[in-house]
PDB file of N, CA and C in Angstrom:
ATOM      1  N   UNK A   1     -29.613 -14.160  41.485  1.00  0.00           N
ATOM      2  CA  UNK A   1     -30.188 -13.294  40.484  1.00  0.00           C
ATOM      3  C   UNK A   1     -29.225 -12.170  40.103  1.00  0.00           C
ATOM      4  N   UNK A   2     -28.311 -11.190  40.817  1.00  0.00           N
ATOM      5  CA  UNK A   2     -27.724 -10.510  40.736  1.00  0.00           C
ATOM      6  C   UNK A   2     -26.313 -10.934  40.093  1.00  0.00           C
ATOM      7  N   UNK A   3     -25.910 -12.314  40.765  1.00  0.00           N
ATOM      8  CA  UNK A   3     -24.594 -12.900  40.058  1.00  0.00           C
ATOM      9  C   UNK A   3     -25.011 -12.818  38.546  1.00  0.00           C
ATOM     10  N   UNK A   4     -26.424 -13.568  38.246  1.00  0.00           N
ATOM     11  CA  UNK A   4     -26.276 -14.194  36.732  1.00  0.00           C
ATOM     12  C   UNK A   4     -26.685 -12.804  35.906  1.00  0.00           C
ATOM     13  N   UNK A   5     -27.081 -11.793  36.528  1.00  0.00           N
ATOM     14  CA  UNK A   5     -27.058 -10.282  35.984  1.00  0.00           C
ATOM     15  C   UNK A   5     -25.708  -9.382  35.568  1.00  0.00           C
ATOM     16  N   UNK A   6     -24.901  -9.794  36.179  1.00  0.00           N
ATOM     17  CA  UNK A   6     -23.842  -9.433  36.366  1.00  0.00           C
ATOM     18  C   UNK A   6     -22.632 -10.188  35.158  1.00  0.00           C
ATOM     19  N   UNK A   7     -22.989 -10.703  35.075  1.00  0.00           N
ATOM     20  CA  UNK A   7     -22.107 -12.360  34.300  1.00  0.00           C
ATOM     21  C   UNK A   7     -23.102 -12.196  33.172  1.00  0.00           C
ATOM     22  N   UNK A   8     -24.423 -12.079  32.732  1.00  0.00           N
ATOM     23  CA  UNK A   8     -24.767 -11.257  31.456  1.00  0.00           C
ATOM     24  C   UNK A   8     -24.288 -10.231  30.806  1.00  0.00           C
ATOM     25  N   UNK A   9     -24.103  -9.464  31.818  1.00  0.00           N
ATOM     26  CA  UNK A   9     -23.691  -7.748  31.721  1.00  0.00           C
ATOM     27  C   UNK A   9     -22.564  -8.033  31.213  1.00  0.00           C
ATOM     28  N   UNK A  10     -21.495  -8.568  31.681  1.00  0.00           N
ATOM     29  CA  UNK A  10     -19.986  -8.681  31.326  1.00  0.00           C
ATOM     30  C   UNK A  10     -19.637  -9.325  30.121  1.00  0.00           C
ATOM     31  N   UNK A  11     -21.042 -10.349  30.078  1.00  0.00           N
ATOM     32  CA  UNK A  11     -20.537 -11.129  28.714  1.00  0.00           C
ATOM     33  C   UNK A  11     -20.716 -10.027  27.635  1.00  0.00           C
ATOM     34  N   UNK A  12     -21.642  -9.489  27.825  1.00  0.00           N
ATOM     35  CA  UNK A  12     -21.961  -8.487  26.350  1.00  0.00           C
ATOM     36  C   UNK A  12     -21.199  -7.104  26.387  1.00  0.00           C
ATOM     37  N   UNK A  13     -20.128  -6.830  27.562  1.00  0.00           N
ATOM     38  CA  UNK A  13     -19.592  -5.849  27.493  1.00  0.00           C
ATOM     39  C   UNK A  13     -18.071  -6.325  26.408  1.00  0.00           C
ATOM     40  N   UNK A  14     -17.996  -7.512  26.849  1.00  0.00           N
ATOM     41  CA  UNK A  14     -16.811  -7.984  26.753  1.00  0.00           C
ATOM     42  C   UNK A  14     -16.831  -8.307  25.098  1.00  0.00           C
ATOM     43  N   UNK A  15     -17.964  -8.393  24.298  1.00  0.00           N
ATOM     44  CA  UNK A  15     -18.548  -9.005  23.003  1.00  0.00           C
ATOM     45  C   UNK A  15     -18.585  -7.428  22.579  1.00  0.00           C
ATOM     46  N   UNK A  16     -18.982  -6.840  23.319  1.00  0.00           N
ATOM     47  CA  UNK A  16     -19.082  -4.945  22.602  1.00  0.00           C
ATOM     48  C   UNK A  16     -17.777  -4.862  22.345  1.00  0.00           C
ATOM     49  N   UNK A  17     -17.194  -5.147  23.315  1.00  0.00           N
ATOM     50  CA  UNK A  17     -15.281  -4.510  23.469  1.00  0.00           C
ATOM     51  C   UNK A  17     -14.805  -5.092  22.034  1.00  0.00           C
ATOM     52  N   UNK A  18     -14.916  -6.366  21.537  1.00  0.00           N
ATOM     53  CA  UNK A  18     -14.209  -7.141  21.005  1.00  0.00           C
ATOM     54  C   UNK A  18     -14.891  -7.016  19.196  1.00  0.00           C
ATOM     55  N   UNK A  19     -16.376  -6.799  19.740  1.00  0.00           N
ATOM     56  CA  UNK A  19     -16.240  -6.591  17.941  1.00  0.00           C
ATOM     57  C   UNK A  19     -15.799  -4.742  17.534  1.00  0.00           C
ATOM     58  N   UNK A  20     -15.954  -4.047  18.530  1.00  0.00           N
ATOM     59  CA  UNK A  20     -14.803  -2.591  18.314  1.00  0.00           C
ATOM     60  C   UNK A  20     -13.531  -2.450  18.088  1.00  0.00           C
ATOM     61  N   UNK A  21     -13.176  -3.473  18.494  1.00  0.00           N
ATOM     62  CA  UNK A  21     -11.588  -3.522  18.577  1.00  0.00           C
ATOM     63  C   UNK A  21     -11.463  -4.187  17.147  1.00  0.00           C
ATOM     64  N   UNK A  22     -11.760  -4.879  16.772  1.00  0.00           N
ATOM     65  CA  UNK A  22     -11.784  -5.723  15.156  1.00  0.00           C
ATOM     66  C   UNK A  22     -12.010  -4.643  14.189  1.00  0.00           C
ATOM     67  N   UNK A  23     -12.657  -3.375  14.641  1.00  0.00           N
ATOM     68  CA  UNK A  23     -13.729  -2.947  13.325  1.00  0.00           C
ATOM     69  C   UNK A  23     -12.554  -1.774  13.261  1.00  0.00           C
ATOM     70  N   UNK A  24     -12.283  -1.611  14.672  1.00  0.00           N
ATOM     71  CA  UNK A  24     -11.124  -0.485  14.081  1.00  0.00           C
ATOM     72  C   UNK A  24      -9.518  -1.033  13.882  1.00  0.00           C
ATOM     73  N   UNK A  25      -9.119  -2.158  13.883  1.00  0.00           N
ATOM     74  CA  UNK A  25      -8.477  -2.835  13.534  1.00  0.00           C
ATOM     75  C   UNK A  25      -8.145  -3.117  12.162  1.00  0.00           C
ATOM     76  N   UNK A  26      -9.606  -3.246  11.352  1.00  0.00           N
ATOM     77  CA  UNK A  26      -9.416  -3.261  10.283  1.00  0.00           C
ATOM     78  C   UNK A  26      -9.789  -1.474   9.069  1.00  0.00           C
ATOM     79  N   UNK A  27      -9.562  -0.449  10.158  1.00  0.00           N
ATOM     80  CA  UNK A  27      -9.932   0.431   9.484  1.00  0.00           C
ATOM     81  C   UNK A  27      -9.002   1.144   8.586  1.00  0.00           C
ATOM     82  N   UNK A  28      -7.520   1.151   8.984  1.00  0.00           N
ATOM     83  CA  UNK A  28      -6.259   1.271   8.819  1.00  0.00           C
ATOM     84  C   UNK A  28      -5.969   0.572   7.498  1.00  0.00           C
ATOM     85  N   UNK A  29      -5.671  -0.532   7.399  1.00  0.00           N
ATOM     86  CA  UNK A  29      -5.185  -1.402   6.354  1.00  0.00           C
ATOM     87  C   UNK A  29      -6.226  -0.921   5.306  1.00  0.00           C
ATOM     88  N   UNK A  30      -7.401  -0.963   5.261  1.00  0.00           N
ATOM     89  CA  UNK A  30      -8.542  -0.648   3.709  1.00  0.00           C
ATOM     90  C   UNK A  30      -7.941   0.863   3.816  1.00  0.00           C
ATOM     91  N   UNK A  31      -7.901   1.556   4.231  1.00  0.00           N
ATOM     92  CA  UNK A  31      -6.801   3.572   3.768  1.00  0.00           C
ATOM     93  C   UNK A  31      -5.844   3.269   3.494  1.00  0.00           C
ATOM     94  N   UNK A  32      -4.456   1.871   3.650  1.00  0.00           N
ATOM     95  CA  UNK A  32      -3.743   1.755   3.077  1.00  0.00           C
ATOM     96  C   UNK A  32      -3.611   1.306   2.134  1.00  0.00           C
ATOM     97  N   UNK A  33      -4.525   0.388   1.796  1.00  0.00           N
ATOM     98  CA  UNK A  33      -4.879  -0.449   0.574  1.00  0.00           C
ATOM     99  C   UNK A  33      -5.215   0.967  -0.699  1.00  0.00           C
ATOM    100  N   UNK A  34      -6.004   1.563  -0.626  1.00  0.00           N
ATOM    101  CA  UNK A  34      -6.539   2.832  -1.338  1.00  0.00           C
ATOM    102  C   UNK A  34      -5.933   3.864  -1.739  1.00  0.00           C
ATOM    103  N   UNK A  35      -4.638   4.230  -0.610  1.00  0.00           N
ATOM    104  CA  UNK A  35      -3.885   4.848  -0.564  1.00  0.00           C
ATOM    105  C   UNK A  35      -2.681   4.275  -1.769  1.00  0.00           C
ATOM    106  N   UNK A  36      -2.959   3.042  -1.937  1.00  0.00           N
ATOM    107  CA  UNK A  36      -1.153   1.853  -2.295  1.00  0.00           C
ATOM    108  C   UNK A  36      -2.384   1.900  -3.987  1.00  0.00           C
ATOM    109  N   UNK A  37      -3.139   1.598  -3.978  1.00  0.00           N
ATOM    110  CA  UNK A  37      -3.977   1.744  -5.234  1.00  0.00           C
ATOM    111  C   UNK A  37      -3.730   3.269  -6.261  1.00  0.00           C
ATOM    112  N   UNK A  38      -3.831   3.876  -5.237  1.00  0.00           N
ATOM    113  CA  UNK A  38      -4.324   5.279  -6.331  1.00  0.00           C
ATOM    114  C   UNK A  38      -2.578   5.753  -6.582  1.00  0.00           C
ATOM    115  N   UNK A  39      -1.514   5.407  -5.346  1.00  0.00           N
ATOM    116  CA  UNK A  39       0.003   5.501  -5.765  1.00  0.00           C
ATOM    117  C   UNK A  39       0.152   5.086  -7.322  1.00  0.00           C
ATOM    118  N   UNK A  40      -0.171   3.478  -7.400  1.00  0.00           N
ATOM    119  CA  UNK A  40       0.039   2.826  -8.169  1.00  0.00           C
ATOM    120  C   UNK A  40      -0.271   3.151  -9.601  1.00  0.00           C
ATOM    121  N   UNK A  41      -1.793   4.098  -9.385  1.00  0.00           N
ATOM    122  CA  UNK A  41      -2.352   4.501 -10.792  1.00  0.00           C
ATOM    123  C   UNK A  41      -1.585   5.774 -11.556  1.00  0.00           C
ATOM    124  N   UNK A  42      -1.008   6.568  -9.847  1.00  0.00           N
ATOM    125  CA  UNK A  42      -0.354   7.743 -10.665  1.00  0.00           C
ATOM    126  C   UNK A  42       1.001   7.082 -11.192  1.00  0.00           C
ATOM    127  N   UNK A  43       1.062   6.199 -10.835  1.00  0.00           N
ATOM    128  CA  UNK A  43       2.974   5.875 -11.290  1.00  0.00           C
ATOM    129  C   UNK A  43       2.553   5.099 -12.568  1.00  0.00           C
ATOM    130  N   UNK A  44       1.598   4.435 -12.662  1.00  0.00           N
ATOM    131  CA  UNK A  44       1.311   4.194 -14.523  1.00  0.00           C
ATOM    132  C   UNK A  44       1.428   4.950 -15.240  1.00  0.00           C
ATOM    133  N   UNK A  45       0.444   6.147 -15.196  1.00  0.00           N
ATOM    134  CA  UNK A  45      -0.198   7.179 -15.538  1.00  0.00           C
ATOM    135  C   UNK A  45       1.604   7.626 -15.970  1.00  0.00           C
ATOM    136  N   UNK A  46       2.248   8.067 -14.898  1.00  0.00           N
ATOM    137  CA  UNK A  46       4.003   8.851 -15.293  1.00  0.00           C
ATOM    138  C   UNK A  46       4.105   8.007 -16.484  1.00  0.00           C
ATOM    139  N   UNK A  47       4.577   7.404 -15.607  1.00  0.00           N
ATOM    140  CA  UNK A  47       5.098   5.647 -17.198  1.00  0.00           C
ATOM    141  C   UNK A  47       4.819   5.412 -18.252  1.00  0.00           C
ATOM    142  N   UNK A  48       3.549   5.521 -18.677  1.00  0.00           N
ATOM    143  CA  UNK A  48       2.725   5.865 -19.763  1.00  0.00           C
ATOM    144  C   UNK A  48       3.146   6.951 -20.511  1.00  0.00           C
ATOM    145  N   UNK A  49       3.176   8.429 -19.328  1.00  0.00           N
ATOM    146  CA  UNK A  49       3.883   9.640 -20.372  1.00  0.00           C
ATOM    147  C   UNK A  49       5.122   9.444 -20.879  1.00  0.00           C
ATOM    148  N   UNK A  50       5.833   8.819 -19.727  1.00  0.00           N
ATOM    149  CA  UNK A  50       7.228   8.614 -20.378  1.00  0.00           C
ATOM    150  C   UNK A  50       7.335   7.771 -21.602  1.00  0.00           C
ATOM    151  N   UNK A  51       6.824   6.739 -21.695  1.00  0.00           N
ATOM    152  CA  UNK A  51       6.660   5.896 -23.007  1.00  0.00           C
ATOM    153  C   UNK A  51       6.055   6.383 -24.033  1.00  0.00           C
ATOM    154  N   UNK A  52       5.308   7.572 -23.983  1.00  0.00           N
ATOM    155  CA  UNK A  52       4.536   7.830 -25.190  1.00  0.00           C
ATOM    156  C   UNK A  52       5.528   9.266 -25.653  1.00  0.00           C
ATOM    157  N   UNK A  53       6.529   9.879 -25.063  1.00  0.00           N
ATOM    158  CA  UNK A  53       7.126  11.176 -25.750  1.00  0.00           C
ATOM    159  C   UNK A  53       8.498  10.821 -25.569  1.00  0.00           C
ATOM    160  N   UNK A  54       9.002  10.293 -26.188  1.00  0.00           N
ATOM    161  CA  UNK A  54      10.302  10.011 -27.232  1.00  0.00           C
ATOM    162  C   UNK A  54      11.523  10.582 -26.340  1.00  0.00           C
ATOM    163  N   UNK A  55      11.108  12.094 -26.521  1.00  0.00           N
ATOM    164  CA  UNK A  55      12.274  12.918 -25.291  1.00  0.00           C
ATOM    165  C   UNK A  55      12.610  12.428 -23.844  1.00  0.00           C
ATOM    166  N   UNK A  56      11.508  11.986 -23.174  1.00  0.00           N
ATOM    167  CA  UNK A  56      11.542  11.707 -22.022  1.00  0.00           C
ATOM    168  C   UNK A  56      12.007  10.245 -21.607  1.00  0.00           C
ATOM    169  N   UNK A  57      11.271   9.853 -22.815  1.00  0.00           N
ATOM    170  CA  UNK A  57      12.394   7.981 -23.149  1.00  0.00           C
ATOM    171  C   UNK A  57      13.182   8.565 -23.022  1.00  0.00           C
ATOM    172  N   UNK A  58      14.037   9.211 -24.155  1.00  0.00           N
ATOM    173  CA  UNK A  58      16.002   9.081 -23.836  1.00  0.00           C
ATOM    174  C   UNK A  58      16.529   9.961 -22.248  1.00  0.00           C
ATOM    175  N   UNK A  59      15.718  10.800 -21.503  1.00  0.00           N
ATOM    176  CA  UNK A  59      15.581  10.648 -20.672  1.00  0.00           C
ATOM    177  C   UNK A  59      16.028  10.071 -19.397  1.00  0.00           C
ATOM    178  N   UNK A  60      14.942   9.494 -19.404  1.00  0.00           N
ATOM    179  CA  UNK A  60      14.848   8.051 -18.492  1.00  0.00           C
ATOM    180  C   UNK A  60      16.000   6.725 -18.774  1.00  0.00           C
ATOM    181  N   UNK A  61      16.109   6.909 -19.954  1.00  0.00           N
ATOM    182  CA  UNK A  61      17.335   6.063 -20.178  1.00  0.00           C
ATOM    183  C   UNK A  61      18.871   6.640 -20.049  1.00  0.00           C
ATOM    184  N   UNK A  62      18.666   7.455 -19.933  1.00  0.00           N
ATOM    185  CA  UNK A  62      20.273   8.229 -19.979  1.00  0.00           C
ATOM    186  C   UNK A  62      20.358   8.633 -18.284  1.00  0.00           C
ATOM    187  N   UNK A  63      19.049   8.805 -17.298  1.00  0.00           N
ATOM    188  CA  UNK A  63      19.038   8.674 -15.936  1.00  0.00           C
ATOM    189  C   UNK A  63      19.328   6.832 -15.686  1.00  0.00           C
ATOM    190  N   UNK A  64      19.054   5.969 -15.880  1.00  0.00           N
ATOM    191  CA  UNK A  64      18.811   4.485 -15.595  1.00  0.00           C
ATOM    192  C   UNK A  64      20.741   4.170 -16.024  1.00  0.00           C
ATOM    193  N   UNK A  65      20.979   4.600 -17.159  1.00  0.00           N
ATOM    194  CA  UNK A  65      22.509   4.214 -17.161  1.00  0.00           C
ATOM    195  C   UNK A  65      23.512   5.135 -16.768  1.00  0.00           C
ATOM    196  N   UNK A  66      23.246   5.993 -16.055  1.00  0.00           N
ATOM    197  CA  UNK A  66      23.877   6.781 -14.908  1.00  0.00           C
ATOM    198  C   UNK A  66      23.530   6.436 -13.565  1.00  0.00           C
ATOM    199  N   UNK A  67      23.252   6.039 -13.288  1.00  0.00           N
ATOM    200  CA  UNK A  67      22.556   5.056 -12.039  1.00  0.00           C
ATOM    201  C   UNK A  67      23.176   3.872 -12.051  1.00  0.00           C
ATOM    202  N   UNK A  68      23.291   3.146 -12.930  1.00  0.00           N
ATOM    203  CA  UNK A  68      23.628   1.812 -12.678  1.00  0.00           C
ATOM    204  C   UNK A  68      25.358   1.429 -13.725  1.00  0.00           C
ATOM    205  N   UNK A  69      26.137   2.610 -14.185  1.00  0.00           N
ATOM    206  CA  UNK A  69      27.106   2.895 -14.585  1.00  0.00           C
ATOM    207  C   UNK A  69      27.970   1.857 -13.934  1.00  0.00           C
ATOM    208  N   UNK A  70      28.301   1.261 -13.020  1.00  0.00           N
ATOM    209  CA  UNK A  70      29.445   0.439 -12.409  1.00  0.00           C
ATOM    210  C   UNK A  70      28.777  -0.381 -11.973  1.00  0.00           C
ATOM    211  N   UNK A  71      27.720  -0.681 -12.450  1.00  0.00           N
ATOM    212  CA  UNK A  71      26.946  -2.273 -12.282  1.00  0.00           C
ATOM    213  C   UNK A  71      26.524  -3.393 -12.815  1.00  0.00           C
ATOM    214  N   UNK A  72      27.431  -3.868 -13.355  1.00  0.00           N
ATOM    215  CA  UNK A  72      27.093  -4.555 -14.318  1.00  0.00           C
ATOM    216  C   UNK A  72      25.646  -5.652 -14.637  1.00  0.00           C
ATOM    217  N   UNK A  73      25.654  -6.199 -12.866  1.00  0.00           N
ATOM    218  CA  UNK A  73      24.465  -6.795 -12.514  1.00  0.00           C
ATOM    219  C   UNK A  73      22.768  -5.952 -12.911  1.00  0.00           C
ATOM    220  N   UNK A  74      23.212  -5.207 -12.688  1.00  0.00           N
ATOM    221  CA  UNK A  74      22.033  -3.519 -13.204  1.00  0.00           C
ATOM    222  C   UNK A  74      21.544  -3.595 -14.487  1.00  0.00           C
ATOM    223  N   UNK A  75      22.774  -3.211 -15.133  1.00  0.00           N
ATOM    224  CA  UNK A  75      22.632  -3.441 -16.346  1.00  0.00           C
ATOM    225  C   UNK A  75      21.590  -4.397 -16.804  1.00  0.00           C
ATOM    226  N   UNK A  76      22.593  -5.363 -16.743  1.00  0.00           N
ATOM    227  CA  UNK A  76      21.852  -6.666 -17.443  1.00  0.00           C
ATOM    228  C   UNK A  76      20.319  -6.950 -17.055  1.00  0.00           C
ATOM    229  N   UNK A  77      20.135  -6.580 -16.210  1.00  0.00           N
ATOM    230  CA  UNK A  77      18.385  -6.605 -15.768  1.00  0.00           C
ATOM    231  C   UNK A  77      17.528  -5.822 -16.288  1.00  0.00           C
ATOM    232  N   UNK A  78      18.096  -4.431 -17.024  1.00  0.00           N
ATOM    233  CA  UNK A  78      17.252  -4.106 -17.715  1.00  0.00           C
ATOM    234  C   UNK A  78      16.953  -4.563 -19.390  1.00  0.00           C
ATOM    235  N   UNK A  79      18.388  -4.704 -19.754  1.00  0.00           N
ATOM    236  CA  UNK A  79      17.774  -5.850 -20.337  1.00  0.00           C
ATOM    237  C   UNK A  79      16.737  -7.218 -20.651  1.00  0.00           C
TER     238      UNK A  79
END
């Protein structure tokens, strides 16, 4: 009686342990996911300004071919 009390006890400690360990396992990755989401919206959001005011185009383009000035491979990709 005490063995199969015992060997109950453990099974459901061991089933507690294991769905805790999963739940915070997966708590990490969904804050990074959210975190990699809302990055993503502010870097549109830039991109967007930059594309919509003319100044900041030539800009961005006059930073992009100073950057990639002795690269020819560079280059051509933005193309």
């Amino acid at each position: 009686m005490l063995k199969t009390n015992s060997l109950i006890i453990s099974i459901l400690i061991v089933l507690l342990a294991s769905v805790s360990l999963t739940n915070a396992q997966e708590k990490p990755s969904e804050k990074k996911d959210t975190q990699t989401s809302v990055q993503h919206d502010d870097i549109q959001k830039c991109m967007d300004k930059i594309a919509a005011d003319s100044t900041l185009r030539m800009q961005m383009m006059d930073k992009m071919m100073m950057h990639n000035k002795c690269n020819k491979e560079c280059m051509m990709q933005m193309w």
